[in-house]
Protein backbone atom coordinates (compact mmCIF):
# COMPACT_ATOMS: atom_id res chain seq x y z
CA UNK A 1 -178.92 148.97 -102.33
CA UNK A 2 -175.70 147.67 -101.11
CA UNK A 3 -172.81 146.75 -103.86
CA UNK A 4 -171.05 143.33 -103.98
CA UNK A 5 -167.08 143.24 -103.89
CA UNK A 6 -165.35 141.68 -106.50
CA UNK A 7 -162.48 140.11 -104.66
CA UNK A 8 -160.89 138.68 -107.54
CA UNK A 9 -161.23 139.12 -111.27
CA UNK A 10 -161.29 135.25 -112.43
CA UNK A 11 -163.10 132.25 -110.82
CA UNK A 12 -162.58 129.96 -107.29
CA UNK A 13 -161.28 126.79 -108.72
CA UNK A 14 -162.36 124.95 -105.34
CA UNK A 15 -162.61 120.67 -104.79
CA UNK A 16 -166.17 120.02 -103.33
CA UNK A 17 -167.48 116.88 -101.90
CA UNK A 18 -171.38 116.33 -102.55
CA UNK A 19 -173.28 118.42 -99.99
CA UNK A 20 -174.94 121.96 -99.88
CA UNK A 21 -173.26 125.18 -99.88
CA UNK A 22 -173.66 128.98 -99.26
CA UNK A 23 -171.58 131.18 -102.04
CA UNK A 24 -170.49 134.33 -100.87
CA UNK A 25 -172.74 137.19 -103.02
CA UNK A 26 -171.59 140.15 -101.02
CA UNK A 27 -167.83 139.60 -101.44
CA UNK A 28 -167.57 140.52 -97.61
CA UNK A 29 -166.22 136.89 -96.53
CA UNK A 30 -163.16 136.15 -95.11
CA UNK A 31 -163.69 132.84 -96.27
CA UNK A 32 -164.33 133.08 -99.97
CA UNK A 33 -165.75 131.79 -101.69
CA UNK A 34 -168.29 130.63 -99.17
CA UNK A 35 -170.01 132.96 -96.85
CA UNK A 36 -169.30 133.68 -93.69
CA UNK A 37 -172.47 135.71 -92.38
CA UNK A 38 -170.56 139.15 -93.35
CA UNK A 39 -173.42 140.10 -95.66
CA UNK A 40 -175.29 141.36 -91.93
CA UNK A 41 -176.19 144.30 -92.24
CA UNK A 42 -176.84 144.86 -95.97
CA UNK A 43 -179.58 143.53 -98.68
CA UNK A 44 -177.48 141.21 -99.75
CA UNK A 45 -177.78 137.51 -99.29
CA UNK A 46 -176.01 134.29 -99.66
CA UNK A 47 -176.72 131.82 -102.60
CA UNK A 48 -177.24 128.38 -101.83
CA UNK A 49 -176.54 125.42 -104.05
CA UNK A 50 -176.27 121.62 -103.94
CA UNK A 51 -172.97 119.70 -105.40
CA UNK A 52 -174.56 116.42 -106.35
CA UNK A 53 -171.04 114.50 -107.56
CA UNK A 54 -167.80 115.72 -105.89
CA UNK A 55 -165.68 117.06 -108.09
CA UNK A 56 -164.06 121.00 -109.26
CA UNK A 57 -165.97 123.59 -109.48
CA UNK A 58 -165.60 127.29 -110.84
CA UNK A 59 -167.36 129.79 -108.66
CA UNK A 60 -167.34 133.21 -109.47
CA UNK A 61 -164.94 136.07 -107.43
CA UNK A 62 -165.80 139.11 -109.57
CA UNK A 63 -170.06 138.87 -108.26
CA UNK A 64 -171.15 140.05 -111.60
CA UNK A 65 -171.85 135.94 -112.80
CA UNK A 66 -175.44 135.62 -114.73
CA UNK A 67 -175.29 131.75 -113.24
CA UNK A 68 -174.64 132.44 -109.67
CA UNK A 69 -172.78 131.06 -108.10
CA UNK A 70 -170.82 129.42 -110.99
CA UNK A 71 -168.45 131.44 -113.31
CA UNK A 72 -170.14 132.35 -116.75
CA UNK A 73 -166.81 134.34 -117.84
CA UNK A 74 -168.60 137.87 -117.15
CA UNK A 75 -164.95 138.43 -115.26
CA UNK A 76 -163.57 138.61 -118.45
CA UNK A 77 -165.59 142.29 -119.57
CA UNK A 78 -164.20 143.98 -116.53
């Protein structure tokens, strides 16, 4: 089973207009939070979610998040 990267030990504070996303799970993106298509290769995919009202969200860097692929604070026990 491949591991996820934590690539940073808080939350993406990112702006998002309403639309669908892919969250990067494997922590291989160069363009986090969002993936990339880096997880080829491994058992890891992408999480998709929908952004109904634009607005900021918190998604999580660590990859250890309960509520992917928002931050539940699990960053914070690292």
């Amino acid at each position: 089973m491949t591991e996820a990267i934590c690539t940073q030990k808080m939350p993406y504070a990112v702006e998002l207009e309403a639309g669908e996303y892919y969250w990067c799970a494997c922590g291989r993106s160069k363009n986090q939070p969002f993936c990339d298509g880096s997880h080829a290769g491994t058992d890891i995919t992408p999480v998709a979610f929908v952004v109904k009202e634009a607005g900021k969200q918190f998604l999580c860097g660590c990859r250890t998040t309960k509520n992917a692929p928002f931050c539940d604070g699990s960053h914070q026990k690292l």
